[in-house]
PDB file of N, CA and C in Angstrom:
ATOM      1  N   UNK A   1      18.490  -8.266 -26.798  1.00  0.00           N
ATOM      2  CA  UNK A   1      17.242  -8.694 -26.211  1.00  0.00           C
ATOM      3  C   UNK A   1      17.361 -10.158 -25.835  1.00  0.00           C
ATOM      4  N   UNK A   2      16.932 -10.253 -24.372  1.00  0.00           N
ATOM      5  CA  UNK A   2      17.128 -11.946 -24.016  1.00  0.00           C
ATOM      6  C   UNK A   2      16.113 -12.653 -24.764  1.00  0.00           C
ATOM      7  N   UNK A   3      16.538 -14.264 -25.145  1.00  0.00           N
ATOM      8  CA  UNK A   3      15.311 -14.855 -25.445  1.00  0.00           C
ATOM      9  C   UNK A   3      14.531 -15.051 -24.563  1.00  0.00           C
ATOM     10  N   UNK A   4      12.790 -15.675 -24.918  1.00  0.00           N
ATOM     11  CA  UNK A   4      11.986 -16.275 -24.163  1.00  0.00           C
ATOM     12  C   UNK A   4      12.750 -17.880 -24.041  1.00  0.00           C
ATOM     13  N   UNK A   5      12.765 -18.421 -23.065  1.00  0.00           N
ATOM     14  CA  UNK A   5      12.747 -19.805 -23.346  1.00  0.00           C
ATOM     15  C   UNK A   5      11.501 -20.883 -22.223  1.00  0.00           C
ATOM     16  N   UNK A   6      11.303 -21.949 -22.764  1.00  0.00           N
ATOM     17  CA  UNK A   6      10.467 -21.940 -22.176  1.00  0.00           C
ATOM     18  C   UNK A   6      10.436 -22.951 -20.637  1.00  0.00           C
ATOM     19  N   UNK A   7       9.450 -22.772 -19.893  1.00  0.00           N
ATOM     20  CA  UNK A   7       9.596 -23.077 -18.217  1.00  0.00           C
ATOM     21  C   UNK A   7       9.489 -24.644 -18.770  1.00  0.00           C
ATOM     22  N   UNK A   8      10.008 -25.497 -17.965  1.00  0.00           N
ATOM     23  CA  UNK A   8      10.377 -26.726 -17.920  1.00  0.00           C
ATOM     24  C   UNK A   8       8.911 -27.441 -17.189  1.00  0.00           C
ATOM     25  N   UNK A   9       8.573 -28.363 -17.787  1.00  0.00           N
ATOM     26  CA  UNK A   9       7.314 -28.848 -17.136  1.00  0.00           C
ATOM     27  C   UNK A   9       8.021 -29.984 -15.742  1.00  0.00           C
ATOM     28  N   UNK A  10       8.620 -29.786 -14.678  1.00  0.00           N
ATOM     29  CA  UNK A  10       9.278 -30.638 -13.468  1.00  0.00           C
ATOM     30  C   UNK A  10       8.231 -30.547 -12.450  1.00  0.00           C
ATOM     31  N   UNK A  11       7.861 -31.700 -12.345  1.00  0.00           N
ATOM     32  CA  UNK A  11       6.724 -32.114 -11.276  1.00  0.00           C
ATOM     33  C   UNK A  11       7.595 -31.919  -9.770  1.00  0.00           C
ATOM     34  N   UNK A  12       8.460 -32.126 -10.178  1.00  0.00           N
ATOM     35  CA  UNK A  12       9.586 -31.595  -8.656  1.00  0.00           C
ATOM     36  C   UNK A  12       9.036 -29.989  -8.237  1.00  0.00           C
ATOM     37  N   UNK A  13       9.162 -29.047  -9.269  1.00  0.00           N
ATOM     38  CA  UNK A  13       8.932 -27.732  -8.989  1.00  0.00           C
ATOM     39  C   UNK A  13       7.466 -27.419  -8.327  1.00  0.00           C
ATOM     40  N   UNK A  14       6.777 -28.230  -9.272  1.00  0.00           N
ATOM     41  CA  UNK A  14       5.170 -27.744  -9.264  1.00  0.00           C
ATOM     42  C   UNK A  14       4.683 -28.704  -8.318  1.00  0.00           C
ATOM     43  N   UNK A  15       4.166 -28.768  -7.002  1.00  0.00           N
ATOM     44  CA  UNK A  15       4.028 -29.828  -6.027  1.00  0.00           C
ATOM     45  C   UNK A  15       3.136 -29.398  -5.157  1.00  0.00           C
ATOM     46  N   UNK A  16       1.923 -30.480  -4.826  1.00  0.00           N
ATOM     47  CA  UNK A  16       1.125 -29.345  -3.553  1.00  0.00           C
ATOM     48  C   UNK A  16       1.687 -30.123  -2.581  1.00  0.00           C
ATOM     49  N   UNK A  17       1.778 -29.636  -1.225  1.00  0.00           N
ATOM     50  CA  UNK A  17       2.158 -29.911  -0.232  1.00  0.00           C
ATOM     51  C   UNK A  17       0.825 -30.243   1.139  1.00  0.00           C
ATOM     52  N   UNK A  18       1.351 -31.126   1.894  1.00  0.00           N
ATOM     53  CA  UNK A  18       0.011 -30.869   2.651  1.00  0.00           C
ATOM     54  C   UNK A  18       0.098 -30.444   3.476  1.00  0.00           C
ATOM     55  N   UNK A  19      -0.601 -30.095   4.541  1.00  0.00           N
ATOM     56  CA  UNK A  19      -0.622 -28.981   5.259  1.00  0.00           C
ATOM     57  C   UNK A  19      -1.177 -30.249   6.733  1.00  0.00           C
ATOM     58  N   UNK A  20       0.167 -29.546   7.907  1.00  0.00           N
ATOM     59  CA  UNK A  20       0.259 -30.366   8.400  1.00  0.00           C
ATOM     60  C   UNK A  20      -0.494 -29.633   9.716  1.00  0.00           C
ATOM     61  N   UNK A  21      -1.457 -29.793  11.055  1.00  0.00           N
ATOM     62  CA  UNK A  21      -1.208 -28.875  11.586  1.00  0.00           C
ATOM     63  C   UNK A  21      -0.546 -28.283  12.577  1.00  0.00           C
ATOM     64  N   UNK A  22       0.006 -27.781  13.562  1.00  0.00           N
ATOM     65  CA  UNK A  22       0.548 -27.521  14.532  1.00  0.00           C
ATOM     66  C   UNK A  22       0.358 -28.274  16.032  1.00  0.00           C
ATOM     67  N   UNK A  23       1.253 -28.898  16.608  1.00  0.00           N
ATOM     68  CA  UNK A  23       1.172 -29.477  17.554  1.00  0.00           C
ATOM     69  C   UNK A  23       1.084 -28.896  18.559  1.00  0.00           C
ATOM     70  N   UNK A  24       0.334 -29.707  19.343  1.00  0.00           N
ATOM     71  CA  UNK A  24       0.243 -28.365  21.363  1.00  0.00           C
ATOM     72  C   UNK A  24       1.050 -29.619  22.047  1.00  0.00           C
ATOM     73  N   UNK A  25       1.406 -28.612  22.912  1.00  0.00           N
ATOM     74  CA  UNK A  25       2.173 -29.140  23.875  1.00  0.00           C
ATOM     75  C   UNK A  25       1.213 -29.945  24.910  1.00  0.00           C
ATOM     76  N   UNK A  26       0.310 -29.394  24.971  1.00  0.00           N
ATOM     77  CA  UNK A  26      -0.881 -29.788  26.067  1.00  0.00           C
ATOM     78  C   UNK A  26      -2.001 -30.282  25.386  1.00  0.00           C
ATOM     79  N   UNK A  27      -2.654 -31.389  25.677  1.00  0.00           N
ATOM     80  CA  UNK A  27      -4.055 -31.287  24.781  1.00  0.00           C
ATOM     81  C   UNK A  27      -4.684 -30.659  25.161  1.00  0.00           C
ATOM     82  N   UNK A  28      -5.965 -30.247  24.636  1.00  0.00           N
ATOM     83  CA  UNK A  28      -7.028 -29.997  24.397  1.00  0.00           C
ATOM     84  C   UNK A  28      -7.618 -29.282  25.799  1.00  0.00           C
ATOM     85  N   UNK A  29      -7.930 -30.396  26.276  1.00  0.00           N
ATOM     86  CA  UNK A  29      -8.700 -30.418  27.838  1.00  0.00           C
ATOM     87  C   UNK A  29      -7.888 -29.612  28.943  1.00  0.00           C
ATOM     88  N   UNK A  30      -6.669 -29.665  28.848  1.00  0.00           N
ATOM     89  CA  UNK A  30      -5.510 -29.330  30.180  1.00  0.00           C
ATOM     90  C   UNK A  30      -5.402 -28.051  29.493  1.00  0.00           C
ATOM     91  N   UNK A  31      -6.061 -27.146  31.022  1.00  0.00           N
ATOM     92  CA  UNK A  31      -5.357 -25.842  31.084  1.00  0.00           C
ATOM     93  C   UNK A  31      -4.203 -25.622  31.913  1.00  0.00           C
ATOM     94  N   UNK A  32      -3.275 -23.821  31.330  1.00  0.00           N
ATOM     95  CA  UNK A  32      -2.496 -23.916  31.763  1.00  0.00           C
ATOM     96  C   UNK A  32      -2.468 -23.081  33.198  1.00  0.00           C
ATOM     97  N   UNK A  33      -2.006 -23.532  33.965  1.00  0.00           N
ATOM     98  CA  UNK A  33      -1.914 -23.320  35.292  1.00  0.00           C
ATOM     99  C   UNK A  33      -1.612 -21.566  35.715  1.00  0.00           C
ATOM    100  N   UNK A  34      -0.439 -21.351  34.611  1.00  0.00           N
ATOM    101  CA  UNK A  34       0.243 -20.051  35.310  1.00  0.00           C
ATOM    102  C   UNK A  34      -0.722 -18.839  34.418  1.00  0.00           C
ATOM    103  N   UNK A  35      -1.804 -19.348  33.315  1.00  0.00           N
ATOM    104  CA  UNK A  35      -2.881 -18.081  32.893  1.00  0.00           C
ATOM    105  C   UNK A  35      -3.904 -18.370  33.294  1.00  0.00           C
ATOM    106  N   UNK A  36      -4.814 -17.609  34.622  1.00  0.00           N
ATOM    107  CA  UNK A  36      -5.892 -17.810  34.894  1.00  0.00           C
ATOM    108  C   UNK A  36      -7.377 -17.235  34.236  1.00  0.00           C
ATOM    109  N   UNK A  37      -7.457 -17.812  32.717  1.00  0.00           N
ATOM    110  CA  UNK A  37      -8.747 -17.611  32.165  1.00  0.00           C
ATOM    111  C   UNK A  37     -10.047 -18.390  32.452  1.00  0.00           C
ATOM    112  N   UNK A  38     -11.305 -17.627  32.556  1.00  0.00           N
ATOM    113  CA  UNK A  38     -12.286 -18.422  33.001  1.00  0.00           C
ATOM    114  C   UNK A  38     -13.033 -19.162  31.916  1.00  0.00           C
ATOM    115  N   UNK A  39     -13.118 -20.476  31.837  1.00  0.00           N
ATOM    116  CA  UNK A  39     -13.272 -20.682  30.542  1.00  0.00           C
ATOM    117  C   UNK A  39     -14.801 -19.911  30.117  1.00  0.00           C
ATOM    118  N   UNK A  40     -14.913 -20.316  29.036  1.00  0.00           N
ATOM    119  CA  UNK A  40     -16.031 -19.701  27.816  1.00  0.00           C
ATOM    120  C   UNK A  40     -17.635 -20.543  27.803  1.00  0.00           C
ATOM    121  N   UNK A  41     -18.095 -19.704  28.478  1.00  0.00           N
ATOM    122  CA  UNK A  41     -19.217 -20.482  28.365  1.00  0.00           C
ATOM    123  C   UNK A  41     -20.763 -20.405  27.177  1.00  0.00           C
ATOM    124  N   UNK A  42     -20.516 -21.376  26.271  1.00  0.00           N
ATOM    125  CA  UNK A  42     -21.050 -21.372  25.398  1.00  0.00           C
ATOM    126  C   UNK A  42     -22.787 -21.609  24.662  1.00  0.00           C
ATOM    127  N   UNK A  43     -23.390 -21.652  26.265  1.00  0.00           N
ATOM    128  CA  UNK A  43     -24.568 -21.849  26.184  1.00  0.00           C
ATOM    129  C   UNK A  43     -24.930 -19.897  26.600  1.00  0.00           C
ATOM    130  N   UNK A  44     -24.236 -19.462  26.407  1.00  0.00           N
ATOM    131  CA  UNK A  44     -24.852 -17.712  27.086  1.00  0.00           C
ATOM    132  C   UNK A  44     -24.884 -17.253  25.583  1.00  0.00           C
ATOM    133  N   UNK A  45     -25.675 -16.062  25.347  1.00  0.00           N
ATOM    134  CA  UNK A  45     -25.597 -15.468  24.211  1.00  0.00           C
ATOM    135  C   UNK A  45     -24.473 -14.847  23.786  1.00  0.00           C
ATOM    136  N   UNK A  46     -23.989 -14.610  22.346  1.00  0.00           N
ATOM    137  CA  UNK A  46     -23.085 -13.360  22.107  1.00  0.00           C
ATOM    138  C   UNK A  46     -22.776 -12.209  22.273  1.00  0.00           C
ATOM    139  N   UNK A  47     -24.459 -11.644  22.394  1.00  0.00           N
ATOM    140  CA  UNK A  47     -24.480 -10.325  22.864  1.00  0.00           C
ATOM    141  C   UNK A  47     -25.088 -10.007  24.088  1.00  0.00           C
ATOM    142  N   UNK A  48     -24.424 -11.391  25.170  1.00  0.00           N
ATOM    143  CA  UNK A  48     -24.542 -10.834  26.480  1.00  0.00           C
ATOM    144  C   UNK A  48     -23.973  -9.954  27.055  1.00  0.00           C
ATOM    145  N   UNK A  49     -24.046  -8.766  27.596  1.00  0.00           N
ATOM    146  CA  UNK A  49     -23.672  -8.095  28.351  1.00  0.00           C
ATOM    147  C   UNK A  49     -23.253  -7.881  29.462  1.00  0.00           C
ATOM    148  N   UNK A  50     -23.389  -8.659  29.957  1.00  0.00           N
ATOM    149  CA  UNK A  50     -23.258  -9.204  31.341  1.00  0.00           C
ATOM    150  C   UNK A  50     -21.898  -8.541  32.182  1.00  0.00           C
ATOM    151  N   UNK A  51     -21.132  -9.241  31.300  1.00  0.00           N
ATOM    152  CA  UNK A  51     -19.703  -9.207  32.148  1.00  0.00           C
ATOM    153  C   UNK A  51     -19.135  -7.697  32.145  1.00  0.00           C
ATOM    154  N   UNK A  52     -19.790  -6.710  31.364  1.00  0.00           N
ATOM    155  CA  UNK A  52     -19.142  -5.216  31.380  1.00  0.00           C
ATOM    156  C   UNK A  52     -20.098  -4.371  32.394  1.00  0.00           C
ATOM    157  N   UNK A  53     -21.010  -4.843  33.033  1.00  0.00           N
ATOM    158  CA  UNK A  53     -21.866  -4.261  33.932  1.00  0.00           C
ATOM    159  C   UNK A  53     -21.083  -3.892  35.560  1.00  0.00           C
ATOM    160  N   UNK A  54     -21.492  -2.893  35.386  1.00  0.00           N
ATOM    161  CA  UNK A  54     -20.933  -2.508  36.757  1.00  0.00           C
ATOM    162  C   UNK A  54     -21.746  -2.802  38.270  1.00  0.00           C
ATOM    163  N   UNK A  55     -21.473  -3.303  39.214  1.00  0.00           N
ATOM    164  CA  UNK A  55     -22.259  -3.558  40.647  1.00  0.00           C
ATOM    165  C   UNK A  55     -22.948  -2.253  40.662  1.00  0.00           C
ATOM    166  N   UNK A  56     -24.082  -2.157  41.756  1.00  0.00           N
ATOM    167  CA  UNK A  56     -24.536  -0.823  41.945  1.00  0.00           C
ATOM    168  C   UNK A  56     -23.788   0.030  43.357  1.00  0.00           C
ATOM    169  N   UNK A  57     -22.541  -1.117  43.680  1.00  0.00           N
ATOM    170  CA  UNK A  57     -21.816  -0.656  44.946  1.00  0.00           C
ATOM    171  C   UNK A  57     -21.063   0.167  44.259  1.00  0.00           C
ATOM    172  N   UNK A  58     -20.574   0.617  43.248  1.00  0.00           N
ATOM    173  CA  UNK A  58     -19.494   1.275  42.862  1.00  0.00           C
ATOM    174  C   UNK A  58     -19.769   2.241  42.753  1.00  0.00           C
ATOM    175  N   UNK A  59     -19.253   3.661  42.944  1.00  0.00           N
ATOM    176  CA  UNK A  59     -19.998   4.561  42.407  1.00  0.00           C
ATOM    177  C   UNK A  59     -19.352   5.720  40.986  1.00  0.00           C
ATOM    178  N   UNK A  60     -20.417   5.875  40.271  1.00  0.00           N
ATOM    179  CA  UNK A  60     -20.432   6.601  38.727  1.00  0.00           C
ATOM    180  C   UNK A  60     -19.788   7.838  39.123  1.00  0.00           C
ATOM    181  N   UNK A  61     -18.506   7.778  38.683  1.00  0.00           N
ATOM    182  CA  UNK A  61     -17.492   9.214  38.395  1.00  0.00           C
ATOM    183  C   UNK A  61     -18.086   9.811  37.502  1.00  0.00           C
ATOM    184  N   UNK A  62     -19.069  10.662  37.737  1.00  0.00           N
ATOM    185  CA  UNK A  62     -19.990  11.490  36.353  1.00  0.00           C
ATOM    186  C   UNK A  62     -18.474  12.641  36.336  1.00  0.00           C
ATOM    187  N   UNK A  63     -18.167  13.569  37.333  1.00  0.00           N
ATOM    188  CA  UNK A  63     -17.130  14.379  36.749  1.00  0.00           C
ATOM    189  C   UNK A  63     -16.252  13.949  36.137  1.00  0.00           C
ATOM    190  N   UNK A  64     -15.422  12.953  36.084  1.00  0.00           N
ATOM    191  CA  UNK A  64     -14.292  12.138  35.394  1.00  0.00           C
ATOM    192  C   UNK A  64     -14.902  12.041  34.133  1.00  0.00           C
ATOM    193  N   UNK A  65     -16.187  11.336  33.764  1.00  0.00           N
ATOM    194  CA  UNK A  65     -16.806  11.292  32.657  1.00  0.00           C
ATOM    195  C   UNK A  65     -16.772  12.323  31.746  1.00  0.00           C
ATOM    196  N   UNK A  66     -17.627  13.276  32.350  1.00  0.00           N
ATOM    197  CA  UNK A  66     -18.066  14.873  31.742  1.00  0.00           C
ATOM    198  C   UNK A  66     -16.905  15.756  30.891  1.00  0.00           C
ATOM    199  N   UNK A  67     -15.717  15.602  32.066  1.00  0.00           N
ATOM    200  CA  UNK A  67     -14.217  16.175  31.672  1.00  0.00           C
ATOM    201  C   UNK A  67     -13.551  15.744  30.856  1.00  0.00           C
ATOM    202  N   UNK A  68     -13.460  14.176  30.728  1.00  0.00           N
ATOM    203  CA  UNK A  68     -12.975  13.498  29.526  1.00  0.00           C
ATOM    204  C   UNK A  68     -14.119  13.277  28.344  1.00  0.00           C
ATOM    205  N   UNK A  69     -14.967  13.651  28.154  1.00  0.00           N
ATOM    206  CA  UNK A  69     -15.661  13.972  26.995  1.00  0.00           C
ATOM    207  C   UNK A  69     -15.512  15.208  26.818  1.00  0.00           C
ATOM    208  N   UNK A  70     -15.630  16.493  27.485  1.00  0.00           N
ATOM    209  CA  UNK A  70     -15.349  18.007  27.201  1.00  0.00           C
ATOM    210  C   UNK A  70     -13.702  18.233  26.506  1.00  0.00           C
ATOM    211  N   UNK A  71     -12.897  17.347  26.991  1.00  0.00           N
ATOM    212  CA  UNK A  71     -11.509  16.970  26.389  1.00  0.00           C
ATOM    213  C   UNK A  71     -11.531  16.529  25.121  1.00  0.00           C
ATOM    214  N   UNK A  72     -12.468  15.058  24.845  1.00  0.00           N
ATOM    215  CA  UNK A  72     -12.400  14.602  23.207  1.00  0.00           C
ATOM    216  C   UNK A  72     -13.008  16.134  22.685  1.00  0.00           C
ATOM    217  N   UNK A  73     -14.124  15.996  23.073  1.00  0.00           N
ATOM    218  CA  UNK A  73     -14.779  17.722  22.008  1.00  0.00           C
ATOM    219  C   UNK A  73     -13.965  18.424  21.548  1.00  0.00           C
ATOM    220  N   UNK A  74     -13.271  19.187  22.703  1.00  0.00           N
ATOM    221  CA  UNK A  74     -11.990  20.314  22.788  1.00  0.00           C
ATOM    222  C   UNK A  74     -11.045  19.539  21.385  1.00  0.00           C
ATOM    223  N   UNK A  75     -10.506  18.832  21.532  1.00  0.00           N
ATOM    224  CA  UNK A  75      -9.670  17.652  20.741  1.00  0.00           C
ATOM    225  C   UNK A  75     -10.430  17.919  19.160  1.00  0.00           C
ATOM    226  N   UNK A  76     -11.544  17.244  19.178  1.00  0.00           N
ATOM    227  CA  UNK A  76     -12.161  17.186  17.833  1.00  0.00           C
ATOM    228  C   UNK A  76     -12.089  18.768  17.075  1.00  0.00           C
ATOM    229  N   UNK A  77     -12.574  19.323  17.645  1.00  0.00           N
ATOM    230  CA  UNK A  77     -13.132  20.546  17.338  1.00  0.00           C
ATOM    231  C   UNK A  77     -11.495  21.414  17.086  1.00  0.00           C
ATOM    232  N   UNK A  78     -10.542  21.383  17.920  1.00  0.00           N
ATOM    233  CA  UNK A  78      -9.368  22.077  17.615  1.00  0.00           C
ATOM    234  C   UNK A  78      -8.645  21.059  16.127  1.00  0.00           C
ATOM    235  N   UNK A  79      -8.829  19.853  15.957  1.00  0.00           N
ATOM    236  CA  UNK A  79      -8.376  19.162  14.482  1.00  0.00           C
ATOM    237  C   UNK A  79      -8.714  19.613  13.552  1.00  0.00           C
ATOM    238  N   UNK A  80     -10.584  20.078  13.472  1.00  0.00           N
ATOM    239  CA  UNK A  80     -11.379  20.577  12.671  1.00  0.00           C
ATOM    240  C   UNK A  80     -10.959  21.608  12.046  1.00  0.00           C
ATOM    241  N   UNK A  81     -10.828  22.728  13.103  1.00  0.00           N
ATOM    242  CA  UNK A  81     -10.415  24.210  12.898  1.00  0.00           C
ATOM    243  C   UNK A  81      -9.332  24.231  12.010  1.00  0.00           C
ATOM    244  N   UNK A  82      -7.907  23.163  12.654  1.00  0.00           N
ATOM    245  CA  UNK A  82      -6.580  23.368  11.735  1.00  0.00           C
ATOM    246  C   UNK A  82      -6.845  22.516  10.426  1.00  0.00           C
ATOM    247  N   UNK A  83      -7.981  21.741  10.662  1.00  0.00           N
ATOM    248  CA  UNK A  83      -8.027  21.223   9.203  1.00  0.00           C
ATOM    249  C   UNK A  83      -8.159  21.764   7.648  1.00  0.00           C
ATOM    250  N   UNK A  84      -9.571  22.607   8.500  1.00  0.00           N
ATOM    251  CA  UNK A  84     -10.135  23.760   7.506  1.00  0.00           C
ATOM    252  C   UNK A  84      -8.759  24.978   7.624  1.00  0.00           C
ATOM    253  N   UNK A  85      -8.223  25.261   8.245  1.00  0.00           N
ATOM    254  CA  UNK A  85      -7.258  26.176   8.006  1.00  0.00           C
ATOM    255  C   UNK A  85      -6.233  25.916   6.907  1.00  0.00           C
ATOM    256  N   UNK A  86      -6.335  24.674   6.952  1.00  0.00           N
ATOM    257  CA  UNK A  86      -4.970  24.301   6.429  1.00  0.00           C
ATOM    258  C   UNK A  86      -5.361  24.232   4.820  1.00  0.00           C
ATOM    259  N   UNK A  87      -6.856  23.797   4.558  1.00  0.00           N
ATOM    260  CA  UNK A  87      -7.416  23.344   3.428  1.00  0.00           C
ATOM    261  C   UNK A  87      -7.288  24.944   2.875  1.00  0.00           C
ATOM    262  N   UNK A  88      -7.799  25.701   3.649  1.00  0.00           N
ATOM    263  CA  UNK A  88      -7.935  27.183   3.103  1.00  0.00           C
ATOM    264  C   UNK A  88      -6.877  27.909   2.417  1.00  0.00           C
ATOM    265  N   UNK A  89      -5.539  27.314   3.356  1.00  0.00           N
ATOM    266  CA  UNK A  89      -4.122  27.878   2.896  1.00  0.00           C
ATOM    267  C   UNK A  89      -3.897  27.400   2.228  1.00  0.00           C
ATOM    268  N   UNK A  90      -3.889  26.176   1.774  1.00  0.00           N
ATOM    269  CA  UNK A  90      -3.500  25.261   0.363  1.00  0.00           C
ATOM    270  C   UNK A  90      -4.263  25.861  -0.585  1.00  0.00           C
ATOM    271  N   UNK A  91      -5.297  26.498  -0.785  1.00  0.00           N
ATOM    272  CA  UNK A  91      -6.636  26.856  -1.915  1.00  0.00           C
ATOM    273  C   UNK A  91      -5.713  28.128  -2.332  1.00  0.00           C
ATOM    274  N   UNK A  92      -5.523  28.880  -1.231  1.00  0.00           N
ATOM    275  CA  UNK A  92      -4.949  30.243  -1.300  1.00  0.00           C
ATOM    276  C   UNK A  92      -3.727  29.975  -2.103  1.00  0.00           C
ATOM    277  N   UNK A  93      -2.837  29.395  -1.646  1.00  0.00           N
ATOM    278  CA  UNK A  93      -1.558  29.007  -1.923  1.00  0.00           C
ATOM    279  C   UNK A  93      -1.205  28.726  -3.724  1.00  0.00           C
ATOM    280  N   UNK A  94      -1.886  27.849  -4.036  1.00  0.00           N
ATOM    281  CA  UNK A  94      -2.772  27.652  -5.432  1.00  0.00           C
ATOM    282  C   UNK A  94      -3.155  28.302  -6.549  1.00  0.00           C
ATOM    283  N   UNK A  95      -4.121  29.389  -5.652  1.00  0.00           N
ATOM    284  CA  UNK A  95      -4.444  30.702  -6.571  1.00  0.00           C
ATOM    285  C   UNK A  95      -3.754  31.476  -6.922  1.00  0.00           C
ATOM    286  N   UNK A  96      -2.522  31.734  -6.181  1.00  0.00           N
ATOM    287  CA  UNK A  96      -1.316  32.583  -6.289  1.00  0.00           C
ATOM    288  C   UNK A  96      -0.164  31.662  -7.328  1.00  0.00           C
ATOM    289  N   UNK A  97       0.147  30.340  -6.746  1.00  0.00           N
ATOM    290  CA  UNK A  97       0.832  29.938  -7.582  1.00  0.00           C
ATOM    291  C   UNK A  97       0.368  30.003  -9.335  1.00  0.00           C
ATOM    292  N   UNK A  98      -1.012  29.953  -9.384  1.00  0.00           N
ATOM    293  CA  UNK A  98      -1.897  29.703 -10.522  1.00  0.00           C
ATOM    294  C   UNK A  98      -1.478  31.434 -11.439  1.00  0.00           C
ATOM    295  N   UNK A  99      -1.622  32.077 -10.630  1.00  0.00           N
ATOM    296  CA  UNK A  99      -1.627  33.683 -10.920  1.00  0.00           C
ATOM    297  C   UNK A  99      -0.036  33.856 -11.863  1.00  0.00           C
ATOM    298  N   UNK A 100       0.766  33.251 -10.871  1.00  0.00           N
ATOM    299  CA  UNK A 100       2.002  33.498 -11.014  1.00  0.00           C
ATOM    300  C   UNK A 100       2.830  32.779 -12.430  1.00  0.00           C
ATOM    301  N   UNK A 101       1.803  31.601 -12.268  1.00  0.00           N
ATOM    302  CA  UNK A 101       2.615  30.987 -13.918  1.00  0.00           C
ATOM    303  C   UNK A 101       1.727  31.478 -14.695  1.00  0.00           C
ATOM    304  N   UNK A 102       0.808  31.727 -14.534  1.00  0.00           N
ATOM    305  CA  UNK A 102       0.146  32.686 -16.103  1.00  0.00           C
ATOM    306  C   UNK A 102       0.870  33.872 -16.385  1.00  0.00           C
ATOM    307  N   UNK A 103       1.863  33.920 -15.968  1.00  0.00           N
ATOM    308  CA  UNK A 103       2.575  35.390 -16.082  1.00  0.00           C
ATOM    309  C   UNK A 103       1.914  36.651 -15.795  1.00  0.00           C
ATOM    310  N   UNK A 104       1.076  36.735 -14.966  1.00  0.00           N
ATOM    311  CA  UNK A 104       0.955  38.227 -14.008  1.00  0.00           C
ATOM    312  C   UNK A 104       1.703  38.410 -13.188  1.00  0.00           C
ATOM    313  N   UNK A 105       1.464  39.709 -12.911  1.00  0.00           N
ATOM    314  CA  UNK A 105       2.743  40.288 -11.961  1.00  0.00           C
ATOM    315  C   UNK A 105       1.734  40.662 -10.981  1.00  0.00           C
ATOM    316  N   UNK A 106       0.578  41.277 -11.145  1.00  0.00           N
ATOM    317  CA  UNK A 106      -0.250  41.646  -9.839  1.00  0.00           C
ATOM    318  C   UNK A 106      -0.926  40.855  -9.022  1.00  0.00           C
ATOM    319  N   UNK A 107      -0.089  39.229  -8.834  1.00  0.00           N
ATOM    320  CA  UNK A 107      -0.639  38.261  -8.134  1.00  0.00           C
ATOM    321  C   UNK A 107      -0.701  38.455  -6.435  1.00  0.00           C
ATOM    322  N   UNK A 108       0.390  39.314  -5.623  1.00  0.00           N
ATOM    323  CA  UNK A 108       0.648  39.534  -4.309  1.00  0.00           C
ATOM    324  C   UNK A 108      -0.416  39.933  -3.909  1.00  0.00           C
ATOM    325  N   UNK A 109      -0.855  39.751  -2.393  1.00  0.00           N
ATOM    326  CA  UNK A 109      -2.261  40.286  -1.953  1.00  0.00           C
ATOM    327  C   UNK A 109      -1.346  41.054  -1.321  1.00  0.00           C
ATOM    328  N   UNK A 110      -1.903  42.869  -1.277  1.00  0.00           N
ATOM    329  CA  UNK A 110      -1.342  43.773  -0.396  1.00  0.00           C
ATOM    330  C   UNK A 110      -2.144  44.161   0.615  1.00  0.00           C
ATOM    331  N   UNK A 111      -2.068  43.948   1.761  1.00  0.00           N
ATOM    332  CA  UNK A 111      -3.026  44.447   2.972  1.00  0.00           C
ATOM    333  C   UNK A 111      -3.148  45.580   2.899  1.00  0.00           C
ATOM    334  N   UNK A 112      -4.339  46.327   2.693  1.00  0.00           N
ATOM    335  CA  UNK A 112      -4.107  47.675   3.831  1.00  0.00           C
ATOM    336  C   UNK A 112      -4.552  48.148   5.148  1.00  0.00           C
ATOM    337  N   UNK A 113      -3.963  48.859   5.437  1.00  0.00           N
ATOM    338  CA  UNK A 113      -3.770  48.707   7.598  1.00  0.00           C
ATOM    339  C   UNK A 113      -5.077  49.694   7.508  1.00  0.00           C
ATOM    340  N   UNK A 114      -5.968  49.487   8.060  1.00  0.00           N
ATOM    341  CA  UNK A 114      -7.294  49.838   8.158  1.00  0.00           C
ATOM    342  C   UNK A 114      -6.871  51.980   8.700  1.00  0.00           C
ATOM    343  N   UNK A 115      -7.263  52.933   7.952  1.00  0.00           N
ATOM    344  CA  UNK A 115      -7.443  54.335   9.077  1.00  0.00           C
ATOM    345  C   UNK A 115      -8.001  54.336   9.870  1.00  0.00           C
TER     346      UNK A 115
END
């Protein structure tokens, strides 16, 4: 068994450092030429809306809309199905394994083919 020995009190080790911060290449004020962002204007609200509004020249692809929501649905609804399927087969799966280490033998489900 190793000994404990104990940590050395070295002000070398234990040191806060200060925290310096990162320099820009550019100050502050100077934008850069080759990204054209519009700056931020800070007298508008947060939850203006503004800028995601569409002109009334454009016109509303309701079919594009309709189809790609009938798609997520389709989507949701087919995850659902294999979800619960899958939950069902694991339950099943379970009961049999469960059957099987209690030592029964009449754990197999036998179909019968309908007359």
């Amino acid at each position: 068994m190793k000994s404990q020995r104990p940590v050395p009190e070295d002000d070398d080790e234990h040191r806060v450092l200060k925290f310096r911060p990162r320099t820009m290449s550019r100050p502050p004020g100077q934008a850069d030429s080759s990204r054209a962002v519009p700056p931020i204007d800070l007298g508008r609200q947060p939850n203006d809306l503004a800028r995601y509004q569409r002109s009334r020249d454009e016109p509303d692809d309701f079919r594009h809309r309709m189809l790609a929501n009938l798609a997520a649905f389709a989507f949701t609804v087919a995850l659902t199905a294999i979800g619960i399927w899958l939950a069902m087969s694991i339950a099943d799966l379970r009961k049999t394994q469960d059957c099987v280490l209690m030592g029964r033998r009449d754990c197999a489900r036998i179909s019968v083919p309908p007359s």
